[in-house]
N, C-alpha and C. Protein backbone atom coordinates (compact mmCIF):
# COMPACT_ATOMS: atom_id res chain seq x y z
N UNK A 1 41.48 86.84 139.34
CA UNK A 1 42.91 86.88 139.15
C UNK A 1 43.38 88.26 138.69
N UNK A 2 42.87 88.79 137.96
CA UNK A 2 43.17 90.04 137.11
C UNK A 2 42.97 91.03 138.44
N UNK A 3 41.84 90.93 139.03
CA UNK A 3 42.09 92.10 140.39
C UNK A 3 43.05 92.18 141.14
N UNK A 4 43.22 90.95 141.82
CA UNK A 4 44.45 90.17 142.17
C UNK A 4 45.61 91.25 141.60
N UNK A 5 45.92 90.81 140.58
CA UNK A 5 47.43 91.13 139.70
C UNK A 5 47.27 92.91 140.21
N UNK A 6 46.12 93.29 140.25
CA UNK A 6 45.98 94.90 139.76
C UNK A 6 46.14 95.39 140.94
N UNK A 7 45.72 94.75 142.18
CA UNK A 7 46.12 95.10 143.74
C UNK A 7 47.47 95.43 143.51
N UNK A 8 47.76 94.44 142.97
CA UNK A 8 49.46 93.43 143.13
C UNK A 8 50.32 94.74 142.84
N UNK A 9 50.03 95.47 141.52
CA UNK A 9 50.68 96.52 140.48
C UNK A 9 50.44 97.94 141.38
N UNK A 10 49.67 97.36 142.08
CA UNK A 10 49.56 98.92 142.52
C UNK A 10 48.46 100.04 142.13
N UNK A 11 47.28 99.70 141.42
CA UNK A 11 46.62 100.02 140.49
C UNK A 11 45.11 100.67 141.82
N UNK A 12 44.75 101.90 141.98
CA UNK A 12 44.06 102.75 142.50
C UNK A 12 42.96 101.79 142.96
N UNK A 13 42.37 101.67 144.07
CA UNK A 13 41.24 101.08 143.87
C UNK A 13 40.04 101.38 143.42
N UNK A 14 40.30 102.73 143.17
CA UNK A 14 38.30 103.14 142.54
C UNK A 14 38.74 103.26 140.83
N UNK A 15 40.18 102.89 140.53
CA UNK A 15 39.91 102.76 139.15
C UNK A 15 39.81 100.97 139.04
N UNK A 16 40.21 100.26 139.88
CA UNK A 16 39.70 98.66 139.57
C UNK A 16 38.35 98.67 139.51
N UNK A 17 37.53 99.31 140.38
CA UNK A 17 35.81 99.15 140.74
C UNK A 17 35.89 99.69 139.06
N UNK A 18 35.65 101.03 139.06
CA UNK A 18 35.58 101.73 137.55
C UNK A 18 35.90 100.45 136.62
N UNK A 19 36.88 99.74 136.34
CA UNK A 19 37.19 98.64 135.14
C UNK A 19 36.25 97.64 135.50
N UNK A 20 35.76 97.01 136.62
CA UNK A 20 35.00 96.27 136.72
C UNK A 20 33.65 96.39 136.72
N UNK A 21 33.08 97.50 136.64
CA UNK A 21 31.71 97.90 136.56
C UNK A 21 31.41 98.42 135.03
N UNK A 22 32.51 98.77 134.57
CA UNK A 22 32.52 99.05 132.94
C UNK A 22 32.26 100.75 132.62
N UNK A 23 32.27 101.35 134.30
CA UNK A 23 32.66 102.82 134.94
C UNK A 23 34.00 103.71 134.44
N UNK A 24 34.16 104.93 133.94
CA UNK A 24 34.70 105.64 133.57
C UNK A 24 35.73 105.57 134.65
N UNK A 25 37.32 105.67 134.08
CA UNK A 25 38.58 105.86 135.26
C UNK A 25 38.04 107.07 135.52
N UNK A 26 38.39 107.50 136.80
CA UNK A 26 38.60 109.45 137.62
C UNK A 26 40.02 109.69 136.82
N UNK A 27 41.06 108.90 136.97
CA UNK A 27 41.96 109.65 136.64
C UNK A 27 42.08 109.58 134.88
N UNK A 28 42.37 110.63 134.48
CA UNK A 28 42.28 110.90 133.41
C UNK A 28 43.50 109.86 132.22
N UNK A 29 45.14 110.05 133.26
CA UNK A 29 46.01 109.18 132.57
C UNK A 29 45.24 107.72 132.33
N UNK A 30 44.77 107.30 133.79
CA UNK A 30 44.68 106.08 133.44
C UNK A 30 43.25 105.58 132.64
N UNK A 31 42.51 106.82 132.30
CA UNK A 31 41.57 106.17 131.41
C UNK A 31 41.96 106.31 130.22
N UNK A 32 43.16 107.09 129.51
CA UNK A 32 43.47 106.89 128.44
C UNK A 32 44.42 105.33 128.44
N UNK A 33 44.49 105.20 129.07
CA UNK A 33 45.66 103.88 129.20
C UNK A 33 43.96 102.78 128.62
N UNK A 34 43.47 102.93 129.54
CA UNK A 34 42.33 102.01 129.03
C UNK A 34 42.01 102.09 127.86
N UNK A 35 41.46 103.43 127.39
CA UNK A 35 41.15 103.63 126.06
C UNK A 35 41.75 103.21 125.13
N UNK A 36 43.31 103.39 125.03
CA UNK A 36 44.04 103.05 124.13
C UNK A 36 44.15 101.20 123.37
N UNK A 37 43.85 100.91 124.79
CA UNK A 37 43.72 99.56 125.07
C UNK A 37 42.64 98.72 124.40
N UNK A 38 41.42 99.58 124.61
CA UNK A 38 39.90 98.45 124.18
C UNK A 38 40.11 99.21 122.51
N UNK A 39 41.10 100.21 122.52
CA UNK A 39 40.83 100.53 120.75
C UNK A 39 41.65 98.99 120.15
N UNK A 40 43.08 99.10 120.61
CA UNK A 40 43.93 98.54 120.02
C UNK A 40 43.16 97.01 120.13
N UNK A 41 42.72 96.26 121.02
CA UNK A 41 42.18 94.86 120.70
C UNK A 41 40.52 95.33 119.67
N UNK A 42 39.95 96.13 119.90
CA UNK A 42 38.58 96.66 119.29
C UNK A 42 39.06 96.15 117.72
N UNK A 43 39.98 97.24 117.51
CA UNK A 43 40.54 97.08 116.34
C UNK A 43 41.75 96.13 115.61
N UNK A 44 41.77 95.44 116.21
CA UNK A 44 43.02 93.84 116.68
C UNK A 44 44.31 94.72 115.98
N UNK A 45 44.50 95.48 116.68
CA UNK A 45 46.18 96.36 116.56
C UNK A 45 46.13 97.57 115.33
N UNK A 46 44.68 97.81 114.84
CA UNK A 46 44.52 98.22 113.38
C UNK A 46 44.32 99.91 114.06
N UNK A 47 44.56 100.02 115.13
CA UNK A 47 44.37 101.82 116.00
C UNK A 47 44.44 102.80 115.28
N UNK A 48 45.02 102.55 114.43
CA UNK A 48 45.20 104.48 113.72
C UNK A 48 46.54 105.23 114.60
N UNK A 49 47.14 106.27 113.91
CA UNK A 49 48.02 106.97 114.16
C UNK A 49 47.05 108.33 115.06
N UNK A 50 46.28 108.50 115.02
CA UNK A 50 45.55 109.23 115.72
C UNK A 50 45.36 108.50 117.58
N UNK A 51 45.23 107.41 117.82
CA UNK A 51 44.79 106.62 118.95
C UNK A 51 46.22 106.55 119.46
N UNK A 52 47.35 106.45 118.76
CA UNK A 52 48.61 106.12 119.20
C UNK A 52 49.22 107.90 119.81
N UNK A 53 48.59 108.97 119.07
CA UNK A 53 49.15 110.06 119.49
C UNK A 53 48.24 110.28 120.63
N UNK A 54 47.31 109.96 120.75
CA UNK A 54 46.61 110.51 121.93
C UNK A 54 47.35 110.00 123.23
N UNK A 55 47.59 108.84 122.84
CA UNK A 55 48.13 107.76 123.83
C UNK A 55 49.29 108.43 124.64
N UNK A 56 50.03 108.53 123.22
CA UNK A 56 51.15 109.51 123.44
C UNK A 56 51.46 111.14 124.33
N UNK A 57 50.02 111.66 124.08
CA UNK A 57 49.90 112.96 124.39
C UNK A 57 49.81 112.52 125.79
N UNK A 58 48.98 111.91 126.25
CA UNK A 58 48.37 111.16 127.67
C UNK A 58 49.91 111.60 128.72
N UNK A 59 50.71 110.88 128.04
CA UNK A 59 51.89 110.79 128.63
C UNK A 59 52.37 109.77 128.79
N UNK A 60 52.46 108.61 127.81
CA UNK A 60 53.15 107.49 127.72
C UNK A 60 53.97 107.73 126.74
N UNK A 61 55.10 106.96 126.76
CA UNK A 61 56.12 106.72 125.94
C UNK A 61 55.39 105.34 124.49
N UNK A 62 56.14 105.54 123.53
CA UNK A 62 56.51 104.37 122.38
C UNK A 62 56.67 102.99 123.10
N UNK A 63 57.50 102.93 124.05
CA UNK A 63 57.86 101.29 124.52
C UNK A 63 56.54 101.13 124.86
N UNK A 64 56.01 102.21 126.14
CA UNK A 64 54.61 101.83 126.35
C UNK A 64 53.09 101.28 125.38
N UNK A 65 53.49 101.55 123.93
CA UNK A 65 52.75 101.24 122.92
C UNK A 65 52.67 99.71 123.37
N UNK A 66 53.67 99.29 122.74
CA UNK A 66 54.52 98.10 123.00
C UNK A 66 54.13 97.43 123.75
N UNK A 67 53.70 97.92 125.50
CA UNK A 67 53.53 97.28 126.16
C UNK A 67 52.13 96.82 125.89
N UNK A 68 51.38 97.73 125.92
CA UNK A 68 50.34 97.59 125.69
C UNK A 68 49.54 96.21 124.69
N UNK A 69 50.28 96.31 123.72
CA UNK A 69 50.34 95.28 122.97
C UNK A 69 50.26 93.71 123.29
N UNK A 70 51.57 93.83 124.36
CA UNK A 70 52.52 92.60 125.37
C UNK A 70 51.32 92.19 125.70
N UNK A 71 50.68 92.98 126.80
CA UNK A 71 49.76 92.98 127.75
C UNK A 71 48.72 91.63 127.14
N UNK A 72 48.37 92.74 126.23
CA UNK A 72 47.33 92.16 125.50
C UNK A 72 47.62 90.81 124.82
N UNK A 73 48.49 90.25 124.13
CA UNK A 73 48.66 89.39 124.14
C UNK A 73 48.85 88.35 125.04
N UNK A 74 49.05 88.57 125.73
CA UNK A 74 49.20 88.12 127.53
C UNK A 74 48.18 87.34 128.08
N UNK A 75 47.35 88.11 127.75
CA UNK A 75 45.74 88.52 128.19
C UNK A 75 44.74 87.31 127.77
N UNK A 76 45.27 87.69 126.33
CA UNK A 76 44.91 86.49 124.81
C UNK A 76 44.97 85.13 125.14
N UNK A 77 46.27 84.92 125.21
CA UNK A 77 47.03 83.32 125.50
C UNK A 77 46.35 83.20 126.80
N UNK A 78 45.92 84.03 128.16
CA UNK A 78 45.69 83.46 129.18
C UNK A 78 44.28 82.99 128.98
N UNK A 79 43.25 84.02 128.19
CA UNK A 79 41.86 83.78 128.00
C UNK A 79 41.72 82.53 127.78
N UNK A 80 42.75 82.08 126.10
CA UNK A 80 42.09 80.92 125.76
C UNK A 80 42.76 80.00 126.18
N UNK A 81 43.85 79.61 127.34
CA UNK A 81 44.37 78.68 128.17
C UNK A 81 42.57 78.36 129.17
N UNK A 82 42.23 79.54 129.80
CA UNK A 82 41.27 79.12 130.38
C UNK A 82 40.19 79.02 130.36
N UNK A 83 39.74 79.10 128.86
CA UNK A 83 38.66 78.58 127.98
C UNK A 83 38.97 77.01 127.85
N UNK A 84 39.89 76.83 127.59
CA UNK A 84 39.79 75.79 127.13
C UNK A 84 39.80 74.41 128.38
N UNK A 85 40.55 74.98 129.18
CA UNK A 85 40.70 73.98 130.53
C UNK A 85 39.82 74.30 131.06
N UNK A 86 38.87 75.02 131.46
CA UNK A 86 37.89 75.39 132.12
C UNK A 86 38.22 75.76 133.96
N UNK A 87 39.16 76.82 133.92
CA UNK A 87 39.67 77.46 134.86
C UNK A 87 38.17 77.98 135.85
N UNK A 88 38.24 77.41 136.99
CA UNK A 88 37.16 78.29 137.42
C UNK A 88 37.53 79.42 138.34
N UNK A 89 36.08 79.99 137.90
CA UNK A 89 36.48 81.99 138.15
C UNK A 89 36.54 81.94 139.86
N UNK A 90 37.14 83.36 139.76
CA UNK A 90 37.47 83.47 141.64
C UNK A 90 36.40 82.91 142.31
């Protein structure tokens, strides 16, 4: 599903392979987008003002913090919807 969505978004295809193999993004924005990402759940939102400026430097905006966040919560509620029903995988 998540590849799915990431086709869907528009999202490079050798950075989906890269997220799915656990492979470094090529592009640099979008591996900070990642990064920012496995900090902020790593650290369950606890990132540091340092992780948020990098983020920042990257070239995302504040809302984009935000989103990030969304996402992730998103992410959360869907995991344990399909933990618990026992969604089967693609």
């Amino acid at each position: 599903g998540h590849t799915f969505l990431s086709r869907q978004a528009g999202v490079p295809e050798d950075a989906i392979q890269a997220l799915r193999n656990g492979q470094p993004i090529a592009d640099a924005r979008l591996q900070s987008l990642r990064g920012f990402a496995e900090r902020v759940v790593e650290t369950r939102g606890f990132a540091g003002q340092d992780a948020v400026d990098a983020f920042l430097a990257a070239g995302y905006s504040r809302a984009q913090v935000l989103e990030v966040v969304t996402i992730i919560a998103t992410k959360t509620i869907s995991n344990y919807t399909n933990h618990l029903t026992a969604t089967p995988l693609e």
